[in-house]
C-alpha atoms as a PDB file:
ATOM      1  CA  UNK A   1     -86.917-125.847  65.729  1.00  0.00           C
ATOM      2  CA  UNK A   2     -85.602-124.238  62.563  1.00  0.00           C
ATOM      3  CA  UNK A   3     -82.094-122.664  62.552  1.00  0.00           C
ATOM      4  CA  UNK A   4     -81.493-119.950  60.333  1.00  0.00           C
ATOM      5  CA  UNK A   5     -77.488-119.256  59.445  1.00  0.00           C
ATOM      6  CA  UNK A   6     -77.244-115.841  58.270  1.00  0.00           C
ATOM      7  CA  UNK A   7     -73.339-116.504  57.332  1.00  0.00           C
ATOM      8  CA  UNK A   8     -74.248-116.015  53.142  1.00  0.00           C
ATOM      9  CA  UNK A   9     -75.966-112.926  54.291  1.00  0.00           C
ATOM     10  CA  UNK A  10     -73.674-111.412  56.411  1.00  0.00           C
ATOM     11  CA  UNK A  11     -70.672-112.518  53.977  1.00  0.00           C
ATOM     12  CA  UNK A  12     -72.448-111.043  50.720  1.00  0.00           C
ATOM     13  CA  UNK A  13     -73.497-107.695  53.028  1.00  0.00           C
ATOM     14  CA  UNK A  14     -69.628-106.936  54.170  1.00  0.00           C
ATOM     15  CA  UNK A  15     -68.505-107.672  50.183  1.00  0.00           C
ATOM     16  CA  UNK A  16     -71.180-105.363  48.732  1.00  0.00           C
ATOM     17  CA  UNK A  17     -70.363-103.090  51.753  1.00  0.00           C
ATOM     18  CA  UNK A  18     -66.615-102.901  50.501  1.00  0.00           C
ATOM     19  CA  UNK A  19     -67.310-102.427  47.205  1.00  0.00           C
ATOM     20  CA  UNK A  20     -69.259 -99.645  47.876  1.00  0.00           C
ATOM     21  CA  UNK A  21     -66.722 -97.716  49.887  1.00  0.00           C
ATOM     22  CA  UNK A  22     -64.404 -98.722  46.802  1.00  0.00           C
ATOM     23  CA  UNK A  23     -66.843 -97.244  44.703  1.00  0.00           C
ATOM     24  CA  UNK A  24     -67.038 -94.120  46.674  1.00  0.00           C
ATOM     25  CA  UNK A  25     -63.340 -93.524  46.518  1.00  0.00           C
ATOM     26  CA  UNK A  26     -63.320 -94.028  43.033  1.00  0.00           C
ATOM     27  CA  UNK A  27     -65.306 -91.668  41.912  1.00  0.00           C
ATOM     28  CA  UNK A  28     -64.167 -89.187  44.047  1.00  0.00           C
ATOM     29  CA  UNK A  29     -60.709 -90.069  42.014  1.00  0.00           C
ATOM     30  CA  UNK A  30     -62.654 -89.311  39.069  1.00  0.00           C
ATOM     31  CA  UNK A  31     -63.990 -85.761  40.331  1.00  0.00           C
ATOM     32  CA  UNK A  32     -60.916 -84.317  40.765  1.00  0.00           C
ATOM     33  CA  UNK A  33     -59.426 -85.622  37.657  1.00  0.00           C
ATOM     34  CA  UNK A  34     -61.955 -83.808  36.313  1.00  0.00           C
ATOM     35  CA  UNK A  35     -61.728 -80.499  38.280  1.00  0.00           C
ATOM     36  CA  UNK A  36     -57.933 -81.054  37.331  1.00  0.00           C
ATOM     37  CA  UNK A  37     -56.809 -81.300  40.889  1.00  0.00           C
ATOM     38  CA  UNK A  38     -54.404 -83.458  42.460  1.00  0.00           C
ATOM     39  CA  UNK A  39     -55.254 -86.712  43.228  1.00  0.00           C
ATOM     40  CA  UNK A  40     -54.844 -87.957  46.396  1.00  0.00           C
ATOM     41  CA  UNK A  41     -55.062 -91.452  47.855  1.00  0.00           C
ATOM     42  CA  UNK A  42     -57.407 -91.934  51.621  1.00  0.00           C
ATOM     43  CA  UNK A  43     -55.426 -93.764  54.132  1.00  0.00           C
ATOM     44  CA  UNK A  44     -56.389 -97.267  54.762  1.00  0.00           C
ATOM     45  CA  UNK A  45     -58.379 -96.097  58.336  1.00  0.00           C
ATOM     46  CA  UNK A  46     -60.235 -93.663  56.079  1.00  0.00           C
ATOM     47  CA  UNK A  47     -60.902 -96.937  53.227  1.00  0.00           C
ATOM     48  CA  UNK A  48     -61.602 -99.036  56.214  1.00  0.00           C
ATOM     49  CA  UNK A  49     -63.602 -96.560  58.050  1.00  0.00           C
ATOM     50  CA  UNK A  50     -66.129 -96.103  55.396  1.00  0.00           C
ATOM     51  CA  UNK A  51     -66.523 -99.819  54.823  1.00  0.00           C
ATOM     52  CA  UNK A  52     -67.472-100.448  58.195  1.00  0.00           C
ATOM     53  CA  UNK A  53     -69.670 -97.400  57.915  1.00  0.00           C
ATOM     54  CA  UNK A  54     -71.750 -99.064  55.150  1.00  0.00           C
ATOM     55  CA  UNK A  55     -71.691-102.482  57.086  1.00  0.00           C
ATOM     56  CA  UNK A  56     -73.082-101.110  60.227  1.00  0.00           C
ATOM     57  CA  UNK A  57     -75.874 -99.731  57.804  1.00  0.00           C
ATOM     58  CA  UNK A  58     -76.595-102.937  55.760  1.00  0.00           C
ATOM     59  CA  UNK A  59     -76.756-104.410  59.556  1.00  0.00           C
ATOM     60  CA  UNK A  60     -79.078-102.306  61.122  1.00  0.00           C
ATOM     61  CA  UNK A  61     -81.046-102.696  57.630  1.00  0.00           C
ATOM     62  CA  UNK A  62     -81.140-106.309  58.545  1.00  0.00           C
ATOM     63  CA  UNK A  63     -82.283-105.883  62.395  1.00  0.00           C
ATOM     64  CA  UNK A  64     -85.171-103.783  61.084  1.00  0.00           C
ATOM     65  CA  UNK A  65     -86.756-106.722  59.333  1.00  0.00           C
ATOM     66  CA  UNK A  66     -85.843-109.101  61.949  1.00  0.00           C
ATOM     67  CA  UNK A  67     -88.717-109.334  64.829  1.00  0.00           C
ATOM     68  CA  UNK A  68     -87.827-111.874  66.789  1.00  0.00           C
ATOM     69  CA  UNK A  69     -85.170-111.265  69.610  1.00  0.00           C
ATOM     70  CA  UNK A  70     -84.173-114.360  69.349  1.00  0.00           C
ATOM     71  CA  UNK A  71     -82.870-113.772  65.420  1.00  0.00           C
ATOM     72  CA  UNK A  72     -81.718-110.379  66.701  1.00  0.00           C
ATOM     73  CA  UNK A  73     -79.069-111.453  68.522  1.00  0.00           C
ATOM     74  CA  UNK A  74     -78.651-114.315  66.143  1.00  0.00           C
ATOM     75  CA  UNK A  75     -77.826-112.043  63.668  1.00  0.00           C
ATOM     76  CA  UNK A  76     -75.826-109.711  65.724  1.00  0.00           C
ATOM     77  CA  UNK A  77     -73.357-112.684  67.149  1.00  0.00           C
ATOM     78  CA  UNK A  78     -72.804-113.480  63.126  1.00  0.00           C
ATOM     79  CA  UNK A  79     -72.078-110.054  62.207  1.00  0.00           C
ATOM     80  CA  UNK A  80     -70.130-109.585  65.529  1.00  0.00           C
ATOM     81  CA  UNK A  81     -67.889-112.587  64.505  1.00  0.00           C
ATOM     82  CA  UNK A  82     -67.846-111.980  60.689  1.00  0.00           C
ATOM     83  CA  UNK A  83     -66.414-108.432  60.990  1.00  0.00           C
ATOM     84  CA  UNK A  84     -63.552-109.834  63.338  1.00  0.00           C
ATOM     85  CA  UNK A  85     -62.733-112.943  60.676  1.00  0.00           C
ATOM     86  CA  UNK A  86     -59.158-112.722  58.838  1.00  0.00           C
ATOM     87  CA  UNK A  87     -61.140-113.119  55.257  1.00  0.00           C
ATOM     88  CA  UNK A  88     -63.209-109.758  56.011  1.00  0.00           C
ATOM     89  CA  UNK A  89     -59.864-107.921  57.160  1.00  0.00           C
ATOM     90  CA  UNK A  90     -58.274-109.474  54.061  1.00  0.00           C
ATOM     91  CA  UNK A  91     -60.860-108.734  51.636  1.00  0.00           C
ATOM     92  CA  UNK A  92     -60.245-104.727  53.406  1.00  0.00           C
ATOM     93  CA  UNK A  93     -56.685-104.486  52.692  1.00  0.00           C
ATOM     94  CA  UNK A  94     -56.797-105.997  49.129  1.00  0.00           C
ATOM     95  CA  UNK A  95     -59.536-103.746  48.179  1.00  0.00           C
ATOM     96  CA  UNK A  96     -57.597-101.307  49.564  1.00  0.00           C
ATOM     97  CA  UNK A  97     -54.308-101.998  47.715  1.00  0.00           C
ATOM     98  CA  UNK A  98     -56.795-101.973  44.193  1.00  0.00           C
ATOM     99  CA  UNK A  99     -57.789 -98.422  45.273  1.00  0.00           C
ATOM    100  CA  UNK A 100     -54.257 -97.191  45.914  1.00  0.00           C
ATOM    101  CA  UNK A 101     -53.340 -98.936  41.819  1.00  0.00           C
ATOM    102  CA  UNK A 102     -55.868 -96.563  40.428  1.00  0.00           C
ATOM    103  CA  UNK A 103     -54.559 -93.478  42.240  1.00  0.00           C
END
């Protein structure tokens, strides 16, 4: 039987995922710079919020190409237990902290 780890996929999937939000933020930042409005930093459960947002998106990306229920829940049990991880709540609040330098 071949075992398939999805841990590099899952890992890269929650980094692009907070990058994106970090993205977002930032050029919303940018916007009202440019509308000359005050800037105003999200809270961290509006940062993290987001983030999550995007990873339950990349995930359910990921189920779609899955067939197999087997890899389903496979996948599902990685995500489950990636999201949970200290590095993924880590990689959150310094992402986080990066955003709240540029504001």
């Amino acid at each position: 039987m071949v075992t398939f780890e999805f841990d590099e996929q899952v890992d890269s999937a929650i980094e692009k995922s907070v990058k994106s939000a970090l993205r977002f933020y930032n050029e919303l930042r940018k916007a009202a710079i440019q509308r000359g409005e005050k800037q105003v930093a999200p809270s961290f459960d509006a940062f993290s919020s987001k983030a999550k947002g995007l990873m339950e998106a990349n995930k359910q990306v990921a189920m779609g190409r899955l067939r197999a229920l087997v890899m389903r829940e496979m996948l599902e049990r990685t995500w489950s237990q990636k999201l949970l991880n200290f590095s993924t709540q880590k990689l959150l609040r310094d992402s986080y902290e990066t955003l709240l330098r540029r504001f």
